[in-house]
N, C-alpha and C. Protein backbone atom coordinates (compact mmCIF):
# COMPACT_ATOMS: atom_id res chain seq x y z
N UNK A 1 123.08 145.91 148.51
CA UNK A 1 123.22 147.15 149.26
C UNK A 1 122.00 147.32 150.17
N UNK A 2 122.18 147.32 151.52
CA UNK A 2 121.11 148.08 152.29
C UNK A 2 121.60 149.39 152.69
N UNK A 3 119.92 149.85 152.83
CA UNK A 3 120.18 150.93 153.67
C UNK A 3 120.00 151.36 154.92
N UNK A 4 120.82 152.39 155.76
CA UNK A 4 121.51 152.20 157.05
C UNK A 4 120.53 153.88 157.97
N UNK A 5 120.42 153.41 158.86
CA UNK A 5 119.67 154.85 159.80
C UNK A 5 120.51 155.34 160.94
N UNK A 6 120.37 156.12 161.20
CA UNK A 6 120.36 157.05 162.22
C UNK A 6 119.92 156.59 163.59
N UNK A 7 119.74 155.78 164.46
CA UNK A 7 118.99 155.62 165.71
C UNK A 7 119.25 155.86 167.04
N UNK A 8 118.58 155.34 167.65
CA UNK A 8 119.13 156.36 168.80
C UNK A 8 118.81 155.20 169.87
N UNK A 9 119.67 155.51 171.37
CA UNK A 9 119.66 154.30 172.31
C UNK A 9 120.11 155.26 173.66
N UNK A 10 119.18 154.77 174.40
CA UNK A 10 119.11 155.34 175.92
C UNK A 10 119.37 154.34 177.11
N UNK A 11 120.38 154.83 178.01
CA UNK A 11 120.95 154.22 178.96
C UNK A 11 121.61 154.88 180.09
N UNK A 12 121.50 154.65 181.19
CA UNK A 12 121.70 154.97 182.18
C UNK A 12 123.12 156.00 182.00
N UNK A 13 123.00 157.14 182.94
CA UNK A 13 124.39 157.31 182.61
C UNK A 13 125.48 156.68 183.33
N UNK A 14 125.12 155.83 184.37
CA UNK A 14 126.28 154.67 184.45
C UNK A 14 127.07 153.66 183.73
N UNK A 15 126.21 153.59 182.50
CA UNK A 15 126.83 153.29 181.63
C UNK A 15 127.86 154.00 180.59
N UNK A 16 127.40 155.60 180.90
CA UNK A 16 128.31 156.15 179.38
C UNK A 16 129.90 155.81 179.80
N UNK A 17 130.81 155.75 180.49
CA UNK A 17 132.31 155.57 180.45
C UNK A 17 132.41 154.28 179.41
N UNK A 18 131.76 153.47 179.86
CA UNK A 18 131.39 152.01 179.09
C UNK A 18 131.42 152.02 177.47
N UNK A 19 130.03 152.91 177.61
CA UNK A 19 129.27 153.12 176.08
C UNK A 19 130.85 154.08 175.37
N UNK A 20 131.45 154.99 175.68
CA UNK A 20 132.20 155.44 175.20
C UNK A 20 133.27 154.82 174.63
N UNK A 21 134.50 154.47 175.68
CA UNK A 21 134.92 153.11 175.29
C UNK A 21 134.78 151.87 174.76
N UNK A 22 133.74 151.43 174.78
CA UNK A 22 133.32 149.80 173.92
C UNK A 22 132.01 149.95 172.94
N UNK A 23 131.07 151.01 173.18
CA UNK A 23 130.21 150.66 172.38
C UNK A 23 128.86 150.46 173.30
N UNK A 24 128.12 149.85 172.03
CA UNK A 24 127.11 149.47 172.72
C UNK A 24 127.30 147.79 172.78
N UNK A 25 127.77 147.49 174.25
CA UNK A 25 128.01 145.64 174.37
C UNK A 25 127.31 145.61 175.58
N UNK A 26 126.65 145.14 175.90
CA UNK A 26 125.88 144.75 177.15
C UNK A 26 127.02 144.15 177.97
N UNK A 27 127.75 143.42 177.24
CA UNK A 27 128.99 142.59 178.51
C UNK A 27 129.52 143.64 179.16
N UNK A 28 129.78 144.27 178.88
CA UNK A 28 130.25 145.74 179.67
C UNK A 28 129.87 146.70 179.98
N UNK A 29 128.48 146.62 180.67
CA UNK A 29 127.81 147.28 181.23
C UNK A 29 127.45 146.94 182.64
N UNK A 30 127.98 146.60 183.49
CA UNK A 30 127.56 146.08 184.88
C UNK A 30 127.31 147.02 185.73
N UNK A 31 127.97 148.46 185.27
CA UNK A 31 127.20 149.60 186.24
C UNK A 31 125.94 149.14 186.06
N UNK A 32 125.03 149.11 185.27
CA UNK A 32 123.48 149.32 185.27
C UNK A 32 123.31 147.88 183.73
N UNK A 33 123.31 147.04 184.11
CA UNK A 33 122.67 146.26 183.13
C UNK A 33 121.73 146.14 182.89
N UNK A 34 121.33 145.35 181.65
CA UNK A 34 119.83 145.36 181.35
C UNK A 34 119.03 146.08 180.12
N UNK A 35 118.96 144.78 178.86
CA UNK A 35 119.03 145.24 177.77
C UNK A 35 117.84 145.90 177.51
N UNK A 36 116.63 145.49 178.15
CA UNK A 36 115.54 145.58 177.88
C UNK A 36 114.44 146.37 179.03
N UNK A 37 115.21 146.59 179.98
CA UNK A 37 114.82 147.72 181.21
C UNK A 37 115.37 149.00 181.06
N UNK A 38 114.37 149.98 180.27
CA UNK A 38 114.51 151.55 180.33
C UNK A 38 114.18 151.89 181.28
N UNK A 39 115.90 152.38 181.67
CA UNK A 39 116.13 153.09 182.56
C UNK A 39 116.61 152.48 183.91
N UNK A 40 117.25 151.18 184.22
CA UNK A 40 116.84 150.20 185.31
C UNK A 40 117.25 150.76 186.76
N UNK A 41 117.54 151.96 186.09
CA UNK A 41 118.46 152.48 188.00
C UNK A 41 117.38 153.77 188.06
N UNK A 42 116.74 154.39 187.35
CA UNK A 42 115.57 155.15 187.87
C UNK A 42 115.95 156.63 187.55
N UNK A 43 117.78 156.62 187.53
CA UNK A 43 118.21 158.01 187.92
C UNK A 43 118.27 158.39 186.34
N UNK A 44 119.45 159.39 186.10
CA UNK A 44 119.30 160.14 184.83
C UNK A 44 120.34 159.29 183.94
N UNK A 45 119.81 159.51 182.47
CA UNK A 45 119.87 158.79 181.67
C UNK A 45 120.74 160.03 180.48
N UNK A 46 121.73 159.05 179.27
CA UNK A 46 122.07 159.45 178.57
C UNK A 46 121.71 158.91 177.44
N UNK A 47 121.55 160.01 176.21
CA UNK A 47 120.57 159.76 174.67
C UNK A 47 121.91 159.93 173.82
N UNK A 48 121.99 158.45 173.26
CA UNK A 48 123.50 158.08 172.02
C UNK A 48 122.39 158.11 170.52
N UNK A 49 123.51 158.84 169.73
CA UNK A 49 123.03 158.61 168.35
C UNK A 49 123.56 157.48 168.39
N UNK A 50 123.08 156.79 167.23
CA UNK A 50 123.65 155.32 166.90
C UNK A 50 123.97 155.25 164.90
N UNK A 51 124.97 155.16 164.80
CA UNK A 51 125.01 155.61 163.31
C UNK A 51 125.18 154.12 162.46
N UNK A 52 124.38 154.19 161.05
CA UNK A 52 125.05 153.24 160.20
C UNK A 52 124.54 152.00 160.88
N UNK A 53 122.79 151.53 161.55
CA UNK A 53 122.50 150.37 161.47
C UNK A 53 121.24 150.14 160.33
N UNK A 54 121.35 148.93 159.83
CA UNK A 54 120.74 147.92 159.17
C UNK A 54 119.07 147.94 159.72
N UNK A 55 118.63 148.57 159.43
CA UNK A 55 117.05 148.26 159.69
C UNK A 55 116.51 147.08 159.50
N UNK A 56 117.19 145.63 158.82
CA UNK A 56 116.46 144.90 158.40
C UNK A 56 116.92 143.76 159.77
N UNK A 57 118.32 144.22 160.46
CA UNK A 57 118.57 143.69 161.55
C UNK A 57 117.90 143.51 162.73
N UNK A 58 116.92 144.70 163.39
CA UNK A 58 116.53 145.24 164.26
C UNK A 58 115.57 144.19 164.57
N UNK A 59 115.52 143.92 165.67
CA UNK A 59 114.32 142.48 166.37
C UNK A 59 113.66 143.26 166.96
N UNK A 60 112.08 143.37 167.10
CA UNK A 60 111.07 143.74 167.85
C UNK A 60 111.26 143.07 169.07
N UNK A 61 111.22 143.27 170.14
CA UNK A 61 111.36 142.91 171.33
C UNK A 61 109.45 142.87 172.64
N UNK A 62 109.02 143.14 171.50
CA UNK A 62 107.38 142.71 172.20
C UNK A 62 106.63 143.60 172.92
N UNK A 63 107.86 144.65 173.35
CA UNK A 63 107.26 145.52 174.09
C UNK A 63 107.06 147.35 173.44
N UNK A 64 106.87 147.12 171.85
CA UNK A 64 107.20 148.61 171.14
C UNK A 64 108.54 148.93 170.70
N UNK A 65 109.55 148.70 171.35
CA UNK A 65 111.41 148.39 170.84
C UNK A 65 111.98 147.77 169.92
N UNK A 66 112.65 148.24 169.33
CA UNK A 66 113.65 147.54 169.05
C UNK A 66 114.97 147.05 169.79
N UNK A 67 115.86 146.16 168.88
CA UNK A 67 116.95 145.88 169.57
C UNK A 67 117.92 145.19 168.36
N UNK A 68 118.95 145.12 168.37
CA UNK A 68 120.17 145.17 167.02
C UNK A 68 120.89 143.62 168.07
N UNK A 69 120.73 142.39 167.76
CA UNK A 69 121.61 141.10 168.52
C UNK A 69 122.72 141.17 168.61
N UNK A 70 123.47 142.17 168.79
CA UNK A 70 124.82 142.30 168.54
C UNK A 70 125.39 143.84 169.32
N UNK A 71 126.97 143.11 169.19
CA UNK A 71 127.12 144.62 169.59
C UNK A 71 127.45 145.61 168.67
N UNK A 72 128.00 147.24 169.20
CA UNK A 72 127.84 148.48 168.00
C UNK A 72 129.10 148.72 168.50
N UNK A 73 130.17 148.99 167.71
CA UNK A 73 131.53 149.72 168.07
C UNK A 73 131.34 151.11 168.51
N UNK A 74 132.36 151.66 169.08
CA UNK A 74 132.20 152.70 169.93
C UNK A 74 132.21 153.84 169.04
N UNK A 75 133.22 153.96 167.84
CA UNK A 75 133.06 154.60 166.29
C UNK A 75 131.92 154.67 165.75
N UNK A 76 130.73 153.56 166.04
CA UNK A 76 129.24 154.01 165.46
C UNK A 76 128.16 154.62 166.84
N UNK A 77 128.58 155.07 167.82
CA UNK A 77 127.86 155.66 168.62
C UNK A 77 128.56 157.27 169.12
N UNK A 78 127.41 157.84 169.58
CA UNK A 78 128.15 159.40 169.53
C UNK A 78 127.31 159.96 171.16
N UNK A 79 127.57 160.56 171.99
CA UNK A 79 126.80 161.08 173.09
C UNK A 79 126.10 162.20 172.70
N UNK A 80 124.51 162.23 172.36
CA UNK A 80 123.97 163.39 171.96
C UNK A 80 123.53 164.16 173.32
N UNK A 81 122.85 163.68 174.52
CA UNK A 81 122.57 164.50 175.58
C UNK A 81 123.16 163.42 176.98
N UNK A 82 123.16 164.31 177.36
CA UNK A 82 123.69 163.90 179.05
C UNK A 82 122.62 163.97 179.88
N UNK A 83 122.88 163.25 180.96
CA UNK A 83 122.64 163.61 182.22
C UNK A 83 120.85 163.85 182.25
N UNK A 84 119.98 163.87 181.25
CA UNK A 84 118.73 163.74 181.47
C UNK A 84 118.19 163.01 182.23
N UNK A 85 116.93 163.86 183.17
CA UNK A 85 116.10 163.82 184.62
C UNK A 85 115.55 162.45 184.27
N UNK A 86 115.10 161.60 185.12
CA UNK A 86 113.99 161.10 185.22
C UNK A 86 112.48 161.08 184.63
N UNK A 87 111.51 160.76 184.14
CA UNK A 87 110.34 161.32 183.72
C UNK A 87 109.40 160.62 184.70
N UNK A 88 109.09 161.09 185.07
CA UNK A 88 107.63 160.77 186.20
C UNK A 88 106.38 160.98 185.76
N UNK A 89 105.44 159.74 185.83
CA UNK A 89 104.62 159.53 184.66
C UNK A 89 104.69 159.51 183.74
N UNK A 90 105.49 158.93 182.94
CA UNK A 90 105.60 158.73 181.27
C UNK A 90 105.15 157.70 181.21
């Protein structure tokens, strides 16, 4: 038995029609690709809960991130905020 978290994943909102329908799959994201570029279109961004992953899955990605090698069905992701600004200087 492992145990499973709560996490959370930010992406363009050109992606949410995508993210809604499929999940989290990078193959189907060509509005705004790009697994590892927060934020890659600059504009406003949408914040997904991500339910029911494996912490022991999660790959450090080098830069402070994580990242799950796989994709997430659309049943384990939920739209918590929309449409959030830009941050300038973060």
């Amino acid at each position: 038995m492992f145990d499973t978290s709560n996490l959370f994943h930010v992406s363009s909102v050109l992606n949410r029609q995508s993210i809604a329908r499929h999940g989290l799959d990078w193959t189907r994201m060509g509005a705004a690709p790009g697994i590892f570029q927060i934020n890659n279109t600059g504009g406003p961004v949408d914040l997904w809960s991500v339910d029911g992953i494996d912490e022991e899955l999660l790959l450090d990605n080098g830069n402070g991130f994580v990242y799950l090698p796989g994709r997430i069905p659309a049943a384990r992701v939920r739209l918590v905020r929309s449409d959030v600004p830009p941050q300038v200087g973060f």
